[in-house]
C-alpha atoms as a PDB file:
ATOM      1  CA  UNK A   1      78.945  56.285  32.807  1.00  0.00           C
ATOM      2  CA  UNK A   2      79.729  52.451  33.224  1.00  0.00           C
ATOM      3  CA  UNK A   3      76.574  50.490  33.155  1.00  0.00           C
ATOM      4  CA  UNK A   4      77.262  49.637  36.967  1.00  0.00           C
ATOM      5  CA  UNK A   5      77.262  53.202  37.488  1.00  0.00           C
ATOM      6  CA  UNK A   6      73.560  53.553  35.456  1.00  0.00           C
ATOM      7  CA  UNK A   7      72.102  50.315  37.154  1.00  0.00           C
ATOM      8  CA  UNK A   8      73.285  52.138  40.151  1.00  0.00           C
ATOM      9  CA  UNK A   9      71.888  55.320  39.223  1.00  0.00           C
ATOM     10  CA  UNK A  10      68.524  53.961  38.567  1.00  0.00           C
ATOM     11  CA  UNK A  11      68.032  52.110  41.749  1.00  0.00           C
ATOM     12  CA  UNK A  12      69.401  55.077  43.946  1.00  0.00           C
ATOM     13  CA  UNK A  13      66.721  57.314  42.109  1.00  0.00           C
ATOM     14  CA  UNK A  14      63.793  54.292  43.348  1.00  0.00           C
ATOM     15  CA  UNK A  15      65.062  54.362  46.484  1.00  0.00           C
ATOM     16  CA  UNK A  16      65.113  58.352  46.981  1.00  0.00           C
ATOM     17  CA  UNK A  17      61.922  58.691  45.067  1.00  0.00           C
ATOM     18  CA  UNK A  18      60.596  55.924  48.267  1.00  0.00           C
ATOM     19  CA  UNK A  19      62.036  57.966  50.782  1.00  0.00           C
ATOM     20  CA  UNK A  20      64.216  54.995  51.631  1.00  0.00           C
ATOM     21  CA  UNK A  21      67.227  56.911  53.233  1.00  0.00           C
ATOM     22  CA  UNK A  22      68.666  55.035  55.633  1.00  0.00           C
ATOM     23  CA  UNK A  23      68.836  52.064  52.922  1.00  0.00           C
ATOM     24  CA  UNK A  24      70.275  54.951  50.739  1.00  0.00           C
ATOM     25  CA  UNK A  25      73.129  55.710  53.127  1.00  0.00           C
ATOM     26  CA  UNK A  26      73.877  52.655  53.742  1.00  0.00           C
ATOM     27  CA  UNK A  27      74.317  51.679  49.853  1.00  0.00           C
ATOM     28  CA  UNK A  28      76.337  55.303  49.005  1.00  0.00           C
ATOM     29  CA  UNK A  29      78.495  54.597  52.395  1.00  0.00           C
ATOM     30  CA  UNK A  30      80.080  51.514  50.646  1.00  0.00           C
ATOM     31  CA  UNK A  31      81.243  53.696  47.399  1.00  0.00           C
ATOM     32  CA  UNK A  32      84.307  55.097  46.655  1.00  0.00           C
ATOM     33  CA  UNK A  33      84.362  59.181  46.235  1.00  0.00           C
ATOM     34  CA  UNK A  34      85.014  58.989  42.375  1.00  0.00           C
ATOM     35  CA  UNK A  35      82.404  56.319  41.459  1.00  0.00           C
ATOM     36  CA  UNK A  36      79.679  58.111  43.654  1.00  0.00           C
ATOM     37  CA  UNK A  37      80.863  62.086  42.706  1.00  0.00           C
ATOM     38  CA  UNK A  38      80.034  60.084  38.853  1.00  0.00           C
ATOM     39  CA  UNK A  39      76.826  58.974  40.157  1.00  0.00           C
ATOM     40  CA  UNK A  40      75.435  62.351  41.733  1.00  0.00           C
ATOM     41  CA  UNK A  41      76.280  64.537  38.663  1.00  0.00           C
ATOM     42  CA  UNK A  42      74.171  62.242  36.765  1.00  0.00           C
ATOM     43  CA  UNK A  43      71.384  62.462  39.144  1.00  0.00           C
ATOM     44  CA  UNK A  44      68.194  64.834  38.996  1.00  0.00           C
ATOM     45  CA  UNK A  45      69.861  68.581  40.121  1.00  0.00           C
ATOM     46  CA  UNK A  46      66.665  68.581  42.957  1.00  0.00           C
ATOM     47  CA  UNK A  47      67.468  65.377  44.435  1.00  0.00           C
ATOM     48  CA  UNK A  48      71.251  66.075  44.484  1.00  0.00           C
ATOM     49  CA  UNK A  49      71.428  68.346  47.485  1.00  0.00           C
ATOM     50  CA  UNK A  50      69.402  65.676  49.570  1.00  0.00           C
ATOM     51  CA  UNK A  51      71.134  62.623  48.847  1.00  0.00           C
ATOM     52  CA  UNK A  52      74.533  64.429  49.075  1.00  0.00           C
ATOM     53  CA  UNK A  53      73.726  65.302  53.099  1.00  0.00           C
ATOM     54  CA  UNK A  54      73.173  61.819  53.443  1.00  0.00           C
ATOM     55  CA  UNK A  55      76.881  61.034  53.092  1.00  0.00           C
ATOM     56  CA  UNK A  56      78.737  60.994  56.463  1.00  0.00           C
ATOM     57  CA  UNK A  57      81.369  63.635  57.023  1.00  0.00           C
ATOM     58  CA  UNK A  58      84.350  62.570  55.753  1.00  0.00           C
ATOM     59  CA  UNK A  59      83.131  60.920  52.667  1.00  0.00           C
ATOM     60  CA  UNK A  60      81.070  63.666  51.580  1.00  0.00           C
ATOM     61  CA  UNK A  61      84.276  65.460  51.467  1.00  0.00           C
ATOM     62  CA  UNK A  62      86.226  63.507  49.500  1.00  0.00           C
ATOM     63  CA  UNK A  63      83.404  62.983  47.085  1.00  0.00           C
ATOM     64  CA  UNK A  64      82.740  66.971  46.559  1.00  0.00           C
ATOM     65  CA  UNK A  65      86.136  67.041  45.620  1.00  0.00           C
ATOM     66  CA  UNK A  66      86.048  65.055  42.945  1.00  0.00           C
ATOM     67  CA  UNK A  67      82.759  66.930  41.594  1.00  0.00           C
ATOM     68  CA  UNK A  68      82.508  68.723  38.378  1.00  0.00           C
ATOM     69  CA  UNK A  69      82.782  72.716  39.564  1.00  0.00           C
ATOM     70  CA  UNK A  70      79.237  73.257  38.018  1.00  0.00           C
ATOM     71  CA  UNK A  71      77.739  70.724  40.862  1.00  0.00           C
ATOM     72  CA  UNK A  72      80.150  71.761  43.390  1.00  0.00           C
ATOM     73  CA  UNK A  73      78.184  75.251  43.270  1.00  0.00           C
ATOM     74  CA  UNK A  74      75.111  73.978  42.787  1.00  0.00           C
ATOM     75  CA  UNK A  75      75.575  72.131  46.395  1.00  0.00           C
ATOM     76  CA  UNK A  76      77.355  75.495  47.416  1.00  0.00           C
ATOM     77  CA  UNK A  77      74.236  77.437  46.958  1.00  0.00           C
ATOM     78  CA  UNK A  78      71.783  74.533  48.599  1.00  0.00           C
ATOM     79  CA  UNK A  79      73.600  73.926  51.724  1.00  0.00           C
ATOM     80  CA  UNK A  80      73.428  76.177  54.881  1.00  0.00           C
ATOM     81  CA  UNK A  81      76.356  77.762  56.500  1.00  0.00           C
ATOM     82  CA  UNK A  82      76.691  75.192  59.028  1.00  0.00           C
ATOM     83  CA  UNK A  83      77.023  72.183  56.140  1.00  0.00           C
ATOM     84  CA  UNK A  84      79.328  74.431  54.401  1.00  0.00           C
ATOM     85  CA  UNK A  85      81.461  74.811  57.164  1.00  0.00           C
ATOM     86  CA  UNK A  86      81.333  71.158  57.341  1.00  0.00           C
ATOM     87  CA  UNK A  87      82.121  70.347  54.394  1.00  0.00           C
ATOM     88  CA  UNK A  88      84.733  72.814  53.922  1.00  0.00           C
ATOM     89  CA  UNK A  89      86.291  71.613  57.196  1.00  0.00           C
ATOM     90  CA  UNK A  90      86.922  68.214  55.899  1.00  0.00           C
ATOM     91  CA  UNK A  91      88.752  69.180  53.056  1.00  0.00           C
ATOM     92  CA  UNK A  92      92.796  68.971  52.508  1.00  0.00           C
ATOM     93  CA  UNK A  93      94.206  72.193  52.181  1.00  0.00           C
ATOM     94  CA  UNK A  94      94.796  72.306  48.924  1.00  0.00           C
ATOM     95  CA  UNK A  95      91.573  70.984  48.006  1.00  0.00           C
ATOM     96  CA  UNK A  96      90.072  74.310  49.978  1.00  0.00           C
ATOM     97  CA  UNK A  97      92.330  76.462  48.485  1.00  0.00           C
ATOM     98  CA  UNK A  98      91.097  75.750  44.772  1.00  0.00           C
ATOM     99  CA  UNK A  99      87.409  75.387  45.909  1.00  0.00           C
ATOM    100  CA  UNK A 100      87.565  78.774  47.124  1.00  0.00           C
ATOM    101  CA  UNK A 101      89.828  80.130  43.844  1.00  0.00           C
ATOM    102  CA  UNK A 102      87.024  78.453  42.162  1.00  0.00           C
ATOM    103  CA  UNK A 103      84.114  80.556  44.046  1.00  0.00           C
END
């Protein structure tokens, strides 16, 4: 991890330990789906789950695709059917395909 990526770390784990979401949001809205699927893995596994459902749609998407497949089922097993669906929904084709090969 760059040390960008660690500053960035640190102050998103502040910010979620201050229940500061919206500001949260707002911050993980501006990154790109590698940088921030890089920045999740390295986050606490309980506050993963949390800040991941703060991503909008599309973006959450994108960035579960570029997660490791050990964090990709440990969001699998935290979200409900409806985020799942969601989530699944967004995805290219191909990107479904080897989530569910994966599974």
């Amino acid at each position: 991890m760059t040390d960008a990526l660690e500053k960035m770390k640190d102050s998103i784990e502040k910010l979620a330990e201050n229940k500061k979401y919206a500001t949260l949001r707002d911050i993980m809205s501006t990154m790109n789906a590698a940088d921030l699927a890089a920045l999740l893995e390295a986050i606490d596994e309980v506050q993963l789950p949390l800040l991941f459902r703060l991503l909008p749609k599309e973006l959450a998407a994108d960035t579960f695709v570029e997660m490791s497949p050990e964090e990709q089922e440990l969001l699998i097993r935290s979200f409900s059917d409806s985020e799942l669906k969601e989530v699944v929904d967004e995805l290219y084709v191909d990107d479904a395909v080897d989530l569910v090969e994966e599974i």
